[in-house]
C-alpha atoms as a PDB file:
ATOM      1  CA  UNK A   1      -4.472  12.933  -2.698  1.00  0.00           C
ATOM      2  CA  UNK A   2      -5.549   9.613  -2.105  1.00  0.00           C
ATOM      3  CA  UNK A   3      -7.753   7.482  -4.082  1.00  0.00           C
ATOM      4  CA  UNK A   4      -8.745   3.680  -2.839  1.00  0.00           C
ATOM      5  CA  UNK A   5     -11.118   1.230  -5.704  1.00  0.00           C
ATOM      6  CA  UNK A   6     -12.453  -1.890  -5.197  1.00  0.00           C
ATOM      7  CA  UNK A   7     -13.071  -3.098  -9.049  1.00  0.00           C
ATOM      8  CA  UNK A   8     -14.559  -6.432 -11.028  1.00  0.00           C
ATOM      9  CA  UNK A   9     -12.048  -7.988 -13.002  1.00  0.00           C
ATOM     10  CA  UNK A  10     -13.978  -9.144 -15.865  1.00  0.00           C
ATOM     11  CA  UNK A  11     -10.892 -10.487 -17.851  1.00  0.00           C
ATOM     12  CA  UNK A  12      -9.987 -12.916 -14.773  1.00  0.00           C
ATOM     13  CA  UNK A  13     -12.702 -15.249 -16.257  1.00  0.00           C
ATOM     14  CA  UNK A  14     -10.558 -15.572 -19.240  1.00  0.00           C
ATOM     15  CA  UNK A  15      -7.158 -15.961 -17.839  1.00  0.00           C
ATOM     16  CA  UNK A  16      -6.142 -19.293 -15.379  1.00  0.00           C
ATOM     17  CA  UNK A  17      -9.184 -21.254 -13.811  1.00  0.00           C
ATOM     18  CA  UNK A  18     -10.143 -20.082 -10.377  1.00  0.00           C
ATOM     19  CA  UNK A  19      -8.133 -16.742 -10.817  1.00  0.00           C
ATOM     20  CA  UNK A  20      -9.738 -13.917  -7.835  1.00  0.00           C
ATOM     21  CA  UNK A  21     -12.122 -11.987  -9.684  1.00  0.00           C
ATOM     22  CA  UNK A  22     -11.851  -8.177  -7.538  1.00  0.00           C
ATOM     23  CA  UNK A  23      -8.883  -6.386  -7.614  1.00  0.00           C
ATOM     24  CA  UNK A  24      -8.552  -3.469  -4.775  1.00  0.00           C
ATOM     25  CA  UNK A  25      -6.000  -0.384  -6.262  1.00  0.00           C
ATOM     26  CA  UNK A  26      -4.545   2.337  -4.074  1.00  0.00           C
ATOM     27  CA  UNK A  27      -3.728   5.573  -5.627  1.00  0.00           C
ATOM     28  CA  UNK A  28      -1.659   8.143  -4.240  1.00  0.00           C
ATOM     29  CA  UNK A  29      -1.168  11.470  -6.517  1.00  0.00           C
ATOM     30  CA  UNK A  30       1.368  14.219  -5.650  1.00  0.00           C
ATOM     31  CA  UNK A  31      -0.146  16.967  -7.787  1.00  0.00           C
ATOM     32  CA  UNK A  32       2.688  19.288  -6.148  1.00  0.00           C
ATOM     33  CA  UNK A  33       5.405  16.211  -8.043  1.00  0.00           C
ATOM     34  CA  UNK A  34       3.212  15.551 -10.761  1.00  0.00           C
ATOM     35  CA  UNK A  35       3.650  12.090  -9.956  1.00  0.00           C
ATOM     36  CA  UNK A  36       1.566   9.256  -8.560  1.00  0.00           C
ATOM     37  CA  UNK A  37       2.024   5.292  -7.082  1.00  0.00           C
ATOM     38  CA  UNK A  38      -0.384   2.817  -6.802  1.00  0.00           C
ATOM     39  CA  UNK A  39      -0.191  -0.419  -5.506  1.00  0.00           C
ATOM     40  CA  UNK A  40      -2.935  -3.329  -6.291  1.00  0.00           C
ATOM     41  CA  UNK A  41      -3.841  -6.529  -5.545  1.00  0.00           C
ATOM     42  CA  UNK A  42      -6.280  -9.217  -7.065  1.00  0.00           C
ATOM     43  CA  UNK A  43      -8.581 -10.697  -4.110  1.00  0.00           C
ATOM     44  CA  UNK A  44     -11.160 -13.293  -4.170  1.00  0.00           C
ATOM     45  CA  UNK A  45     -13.912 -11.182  -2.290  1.00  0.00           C
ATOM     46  CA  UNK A  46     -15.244  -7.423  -2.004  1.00  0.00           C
ATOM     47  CA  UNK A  47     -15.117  -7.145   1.372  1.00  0.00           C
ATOM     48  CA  UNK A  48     -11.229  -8.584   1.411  1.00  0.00           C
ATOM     49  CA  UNK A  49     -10.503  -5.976  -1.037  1.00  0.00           C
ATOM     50  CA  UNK A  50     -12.124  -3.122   1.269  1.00  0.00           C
ATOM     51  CA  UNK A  51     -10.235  -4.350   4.069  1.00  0.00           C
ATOM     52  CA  UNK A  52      -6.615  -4.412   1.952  1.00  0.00           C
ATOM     53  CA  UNK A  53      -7.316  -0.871   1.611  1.00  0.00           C
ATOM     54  CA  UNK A  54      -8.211   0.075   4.850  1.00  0.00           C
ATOM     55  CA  UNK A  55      -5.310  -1.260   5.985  1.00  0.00           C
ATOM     56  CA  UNK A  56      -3.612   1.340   3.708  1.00  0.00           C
ATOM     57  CA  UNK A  57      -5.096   4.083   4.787  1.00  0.00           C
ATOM     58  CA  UNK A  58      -8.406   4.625   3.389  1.00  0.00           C
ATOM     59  CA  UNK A  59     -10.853   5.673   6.121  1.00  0.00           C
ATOM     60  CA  UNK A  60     -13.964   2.696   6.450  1.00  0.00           C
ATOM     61  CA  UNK A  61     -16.676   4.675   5.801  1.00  0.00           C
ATOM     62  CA  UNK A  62     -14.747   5.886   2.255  1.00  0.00           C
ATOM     63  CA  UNK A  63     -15.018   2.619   0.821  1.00  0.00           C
ATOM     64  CA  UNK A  64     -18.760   1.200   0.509  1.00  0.00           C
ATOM     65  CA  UNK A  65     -19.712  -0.535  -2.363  1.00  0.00           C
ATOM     66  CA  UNK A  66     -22.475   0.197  -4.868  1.00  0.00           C
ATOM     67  CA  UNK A  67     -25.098  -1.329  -4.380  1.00  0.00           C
ATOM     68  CA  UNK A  68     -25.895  -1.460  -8.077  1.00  0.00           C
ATOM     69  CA  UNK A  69     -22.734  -2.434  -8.796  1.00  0.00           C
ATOM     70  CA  UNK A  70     -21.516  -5.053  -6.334  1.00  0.00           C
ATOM     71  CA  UNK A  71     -23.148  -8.087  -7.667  1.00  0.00           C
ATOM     72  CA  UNK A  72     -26.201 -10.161  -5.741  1.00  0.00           C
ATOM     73  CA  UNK A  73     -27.024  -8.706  -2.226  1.00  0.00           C
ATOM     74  CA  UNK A  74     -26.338 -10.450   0.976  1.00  0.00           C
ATOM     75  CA  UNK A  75     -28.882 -13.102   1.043  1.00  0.00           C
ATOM     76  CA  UNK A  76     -29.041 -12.946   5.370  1.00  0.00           C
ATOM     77  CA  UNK A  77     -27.886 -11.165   8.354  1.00  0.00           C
ATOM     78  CA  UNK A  78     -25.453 -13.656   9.025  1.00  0.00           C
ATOM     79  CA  UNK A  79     -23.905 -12.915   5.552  1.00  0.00           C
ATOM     80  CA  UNK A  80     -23.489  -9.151   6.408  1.00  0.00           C
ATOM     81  CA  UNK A  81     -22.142  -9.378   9.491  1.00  0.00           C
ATOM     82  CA  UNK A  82     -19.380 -11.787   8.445  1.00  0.00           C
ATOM     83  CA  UNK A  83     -18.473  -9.188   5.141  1.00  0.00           C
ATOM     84  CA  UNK A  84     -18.584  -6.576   7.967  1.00  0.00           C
ATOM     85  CA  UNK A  85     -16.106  -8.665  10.576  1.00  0.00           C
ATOM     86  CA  UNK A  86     -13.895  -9.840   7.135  1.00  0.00           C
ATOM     87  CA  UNK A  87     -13.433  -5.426   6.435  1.00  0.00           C
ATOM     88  CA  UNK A  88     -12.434  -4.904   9.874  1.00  0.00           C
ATOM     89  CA  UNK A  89     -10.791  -7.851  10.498  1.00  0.00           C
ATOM     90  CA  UNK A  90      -8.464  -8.711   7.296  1.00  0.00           C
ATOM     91  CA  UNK A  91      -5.065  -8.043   8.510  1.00  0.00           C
ATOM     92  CA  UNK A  92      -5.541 -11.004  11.439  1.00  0.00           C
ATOM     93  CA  UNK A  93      -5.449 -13.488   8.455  1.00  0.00           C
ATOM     94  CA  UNK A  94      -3.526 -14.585   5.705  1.00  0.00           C
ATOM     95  CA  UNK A  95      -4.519 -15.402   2.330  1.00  0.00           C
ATOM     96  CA  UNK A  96      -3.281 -19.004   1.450  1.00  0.00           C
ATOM     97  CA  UNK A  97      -5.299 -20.391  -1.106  1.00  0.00           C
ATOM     98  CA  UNK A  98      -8.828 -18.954  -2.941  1.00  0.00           C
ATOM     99  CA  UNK A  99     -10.788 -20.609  -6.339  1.00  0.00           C
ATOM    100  CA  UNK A 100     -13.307 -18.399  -7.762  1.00  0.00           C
ATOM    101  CA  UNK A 101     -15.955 -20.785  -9.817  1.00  0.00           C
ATOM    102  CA  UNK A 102     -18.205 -18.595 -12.508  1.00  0.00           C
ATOM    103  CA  UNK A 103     -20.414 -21.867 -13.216  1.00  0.00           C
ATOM    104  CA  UNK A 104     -23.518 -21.287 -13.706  1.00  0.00           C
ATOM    105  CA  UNK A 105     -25.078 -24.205 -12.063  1.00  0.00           C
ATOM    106  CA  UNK A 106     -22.806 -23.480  -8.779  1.00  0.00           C
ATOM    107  CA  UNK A 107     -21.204 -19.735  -8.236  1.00  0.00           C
ATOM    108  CA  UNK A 108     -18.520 -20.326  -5.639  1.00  0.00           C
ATOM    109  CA  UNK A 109     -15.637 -18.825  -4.212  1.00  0.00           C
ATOM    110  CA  UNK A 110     -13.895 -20.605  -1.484  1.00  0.00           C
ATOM    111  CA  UNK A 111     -10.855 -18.861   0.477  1.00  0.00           C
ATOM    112  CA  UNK A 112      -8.540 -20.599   2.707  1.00  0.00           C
ATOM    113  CA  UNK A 113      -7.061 -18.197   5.391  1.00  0.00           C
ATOM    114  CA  UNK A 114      -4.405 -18.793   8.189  1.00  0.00           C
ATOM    115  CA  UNK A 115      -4.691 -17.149  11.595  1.00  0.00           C
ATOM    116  CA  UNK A 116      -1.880 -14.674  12.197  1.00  0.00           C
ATOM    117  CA  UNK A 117      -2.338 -15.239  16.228  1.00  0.00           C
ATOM    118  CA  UNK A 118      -0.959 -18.263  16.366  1.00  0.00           C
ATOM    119  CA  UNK A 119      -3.038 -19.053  20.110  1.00  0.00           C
ATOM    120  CA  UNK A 120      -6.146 -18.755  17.722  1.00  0.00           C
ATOM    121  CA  UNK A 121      -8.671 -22.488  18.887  1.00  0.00           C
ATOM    122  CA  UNK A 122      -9.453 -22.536  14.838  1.00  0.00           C
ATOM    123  CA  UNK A 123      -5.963 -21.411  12.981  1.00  0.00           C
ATOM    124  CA  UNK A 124      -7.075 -21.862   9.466  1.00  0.00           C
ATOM    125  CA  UNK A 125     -10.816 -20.762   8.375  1.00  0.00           C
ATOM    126  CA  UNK A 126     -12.290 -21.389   4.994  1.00  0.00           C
ATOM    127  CA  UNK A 127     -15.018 -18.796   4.031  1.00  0.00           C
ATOM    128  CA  UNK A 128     -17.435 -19.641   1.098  1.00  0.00           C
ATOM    129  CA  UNK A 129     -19.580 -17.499  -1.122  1.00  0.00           C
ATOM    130  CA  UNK A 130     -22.058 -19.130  -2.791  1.00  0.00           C
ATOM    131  CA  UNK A 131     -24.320 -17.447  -5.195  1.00  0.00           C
ATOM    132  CA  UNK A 132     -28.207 -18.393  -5.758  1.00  0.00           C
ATOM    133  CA  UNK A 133     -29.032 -17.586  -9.397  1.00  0.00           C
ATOM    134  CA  UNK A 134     -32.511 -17.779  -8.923  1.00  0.00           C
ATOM    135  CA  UNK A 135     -33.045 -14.971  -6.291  1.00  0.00           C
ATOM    136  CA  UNK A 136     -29.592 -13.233  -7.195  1.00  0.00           C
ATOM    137  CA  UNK A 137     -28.440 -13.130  -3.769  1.00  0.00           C
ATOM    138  CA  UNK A 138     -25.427 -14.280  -1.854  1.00  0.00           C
ATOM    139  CA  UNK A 139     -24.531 -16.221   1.364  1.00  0.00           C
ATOM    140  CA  UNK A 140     -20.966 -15.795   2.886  1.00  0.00           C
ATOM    141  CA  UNK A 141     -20.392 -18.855   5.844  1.00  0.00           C
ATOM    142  CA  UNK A 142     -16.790 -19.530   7.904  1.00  0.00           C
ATOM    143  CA  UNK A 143     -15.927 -22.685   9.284  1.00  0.00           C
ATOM    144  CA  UNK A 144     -12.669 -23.502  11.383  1.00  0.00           C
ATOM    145  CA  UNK A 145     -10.011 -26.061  10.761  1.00  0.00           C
ATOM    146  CA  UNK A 146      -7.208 -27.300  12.587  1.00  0.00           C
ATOM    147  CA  UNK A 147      -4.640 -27.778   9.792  1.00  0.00           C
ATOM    148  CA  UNK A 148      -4.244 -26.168   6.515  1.00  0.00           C
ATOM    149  CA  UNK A 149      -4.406 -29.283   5.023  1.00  0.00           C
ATOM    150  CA  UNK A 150      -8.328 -30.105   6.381  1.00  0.00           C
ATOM    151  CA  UNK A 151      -9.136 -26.386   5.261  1.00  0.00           C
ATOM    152  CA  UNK A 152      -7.750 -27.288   1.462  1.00  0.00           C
ATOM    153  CA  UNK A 153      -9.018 -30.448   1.623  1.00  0.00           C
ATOM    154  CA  UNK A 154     -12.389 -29.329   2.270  1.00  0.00           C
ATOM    155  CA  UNK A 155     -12.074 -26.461  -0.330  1.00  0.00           C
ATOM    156  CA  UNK A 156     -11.001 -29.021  -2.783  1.00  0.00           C
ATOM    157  CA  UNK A 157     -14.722 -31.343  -1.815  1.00  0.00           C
ATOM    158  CA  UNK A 158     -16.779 -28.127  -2.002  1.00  0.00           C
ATOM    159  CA  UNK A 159     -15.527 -27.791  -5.306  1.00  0.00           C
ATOM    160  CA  UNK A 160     -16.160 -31.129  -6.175  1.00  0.00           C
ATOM    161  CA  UNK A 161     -19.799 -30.887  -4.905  1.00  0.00           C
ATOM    162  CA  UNK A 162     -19.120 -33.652  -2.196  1.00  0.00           C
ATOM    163  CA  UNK A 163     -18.323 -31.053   0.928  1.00  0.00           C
ATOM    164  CA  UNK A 164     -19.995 -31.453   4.375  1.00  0.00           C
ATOM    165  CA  UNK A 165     -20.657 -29.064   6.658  1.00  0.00           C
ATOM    166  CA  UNK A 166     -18.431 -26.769   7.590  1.00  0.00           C
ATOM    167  CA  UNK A 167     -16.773 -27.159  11.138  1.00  0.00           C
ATOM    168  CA  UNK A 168     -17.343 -24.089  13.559  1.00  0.00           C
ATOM    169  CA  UNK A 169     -14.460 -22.180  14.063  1.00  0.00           C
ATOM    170  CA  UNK A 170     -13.495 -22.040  17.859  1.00  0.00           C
ATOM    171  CA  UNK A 171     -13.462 -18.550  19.325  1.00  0.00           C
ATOM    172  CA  UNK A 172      -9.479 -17.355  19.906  1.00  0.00           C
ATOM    173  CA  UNK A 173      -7.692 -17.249  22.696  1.00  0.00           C
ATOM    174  CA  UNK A 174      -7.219 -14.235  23.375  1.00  0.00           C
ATOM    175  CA  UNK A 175      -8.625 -10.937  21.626  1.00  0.00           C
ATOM    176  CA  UNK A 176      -5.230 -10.258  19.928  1.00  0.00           C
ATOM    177  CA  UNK A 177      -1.977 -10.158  19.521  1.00  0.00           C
ATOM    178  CA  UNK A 178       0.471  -8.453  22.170  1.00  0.00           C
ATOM    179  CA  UNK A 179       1.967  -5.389  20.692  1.00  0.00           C
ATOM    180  CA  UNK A 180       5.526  -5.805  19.453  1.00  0.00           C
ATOM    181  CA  UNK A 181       4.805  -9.260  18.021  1.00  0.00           C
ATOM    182  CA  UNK A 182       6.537  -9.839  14.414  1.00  0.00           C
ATOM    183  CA  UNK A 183       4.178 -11.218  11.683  1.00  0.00           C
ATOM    184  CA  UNK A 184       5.456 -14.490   9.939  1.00  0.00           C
ATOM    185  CA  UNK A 185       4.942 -14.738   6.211  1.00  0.00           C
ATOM    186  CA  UNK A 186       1.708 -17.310   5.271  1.00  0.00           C
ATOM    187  CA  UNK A 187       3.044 -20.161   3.947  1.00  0.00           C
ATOM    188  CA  UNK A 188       1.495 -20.522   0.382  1.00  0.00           C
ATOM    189  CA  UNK A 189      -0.237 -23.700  -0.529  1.00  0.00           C
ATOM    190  CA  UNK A 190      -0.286 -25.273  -3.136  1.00  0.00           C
ATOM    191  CA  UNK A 191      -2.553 -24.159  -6.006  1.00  0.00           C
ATOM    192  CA  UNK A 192      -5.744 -25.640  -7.336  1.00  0.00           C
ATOM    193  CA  UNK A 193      -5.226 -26.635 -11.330  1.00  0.00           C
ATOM    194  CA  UNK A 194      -7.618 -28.475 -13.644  1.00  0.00           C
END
């Protein structure tokens, strides 16, 4: 039996600054054994976690979130249909660098991602969730960057409150990756510290 959870990590508020606040757990249970294994792993945003575990088995429409438990809505259309893409599309990116801000005054979470396609027009993407307080919804935007050091680099000035735009991201080459092709390890960068 199989059991897939996407939960809120309340004590991630207390532990290092910036820490991903969701944490997506896979449970397997052999009740023939008497045993079970799990596997789990913290992730800045819901619909990264739902796509961690889809990519582990759990079937798509087996892992909705509450509604009265997920936090603020999707503030737009163009908010849902990036959470949707982000589910279905997780394992085309790597997770290189995410900062999860609970202030008040700005509710952010930035998350730097590398392409795994390396003929991808926009290899490294930077989504952003911000949070309005006042209406209690969310927005969820992408932009495209050219080198992982632009992405951080605009992570770091959202952060700061001194972030432009974000860039578009360029459409890929190609629709994906040719069968057979190994997966290289993201390179980690560095980490955000205050």
């Amino acid at each position: 039996m199989q059991r897939n959870y996407v939960l809120f990590d309340r004590t991630a508020t207390w532990g290092h600054p910036g820490l991903p606040q969701m944490l997506a757990v896979y449970l397997q249970r052999d009740h023939e054994k008497k045993t079970f294994a799990f596997e789990q792993k913290p992730l800045p945003l819901p619909a990264m976690a739902q796509s961690w575990l889809i990519h582990r088995g759990c079937p798509p429409d087996a892992i909705g979130l509450d509604p009265e438990l997920s936090g603020p809505p999707p503030a737009d259309e163009a908010t849902r249909a990036l959470e949707r893409r982000l589910v279905g599309d997780g394992d085309h990116y790597a997770m290189g660098y995410s900062y999860s801000s609970n202030d008040p005054d700005d509710m952010v979470v930035v998350v730097a991602l590398r392409a795994l396609d390396e003929r991808a027009l926009s290899p490294f993407r930077v989504v952003v969730e911000e949070v309005d307080t006042e209406t209690w919804t969310h927005t969820l935007r992408e932009g495209g960057f050219d080198t992982v050091g632009e992405a951080l680099q605009w992570c770091e000035d959202r952060l700061m409150g001194e972030a432009g735009p974000l860039p578009p991201v360029r459409p890929t080459a190609a629709a994906s990756r040719p069968a057979g092709v190994a997966r290289s390890p993201a390179p980690r960068p560095p980490g955000r510290s205050r």
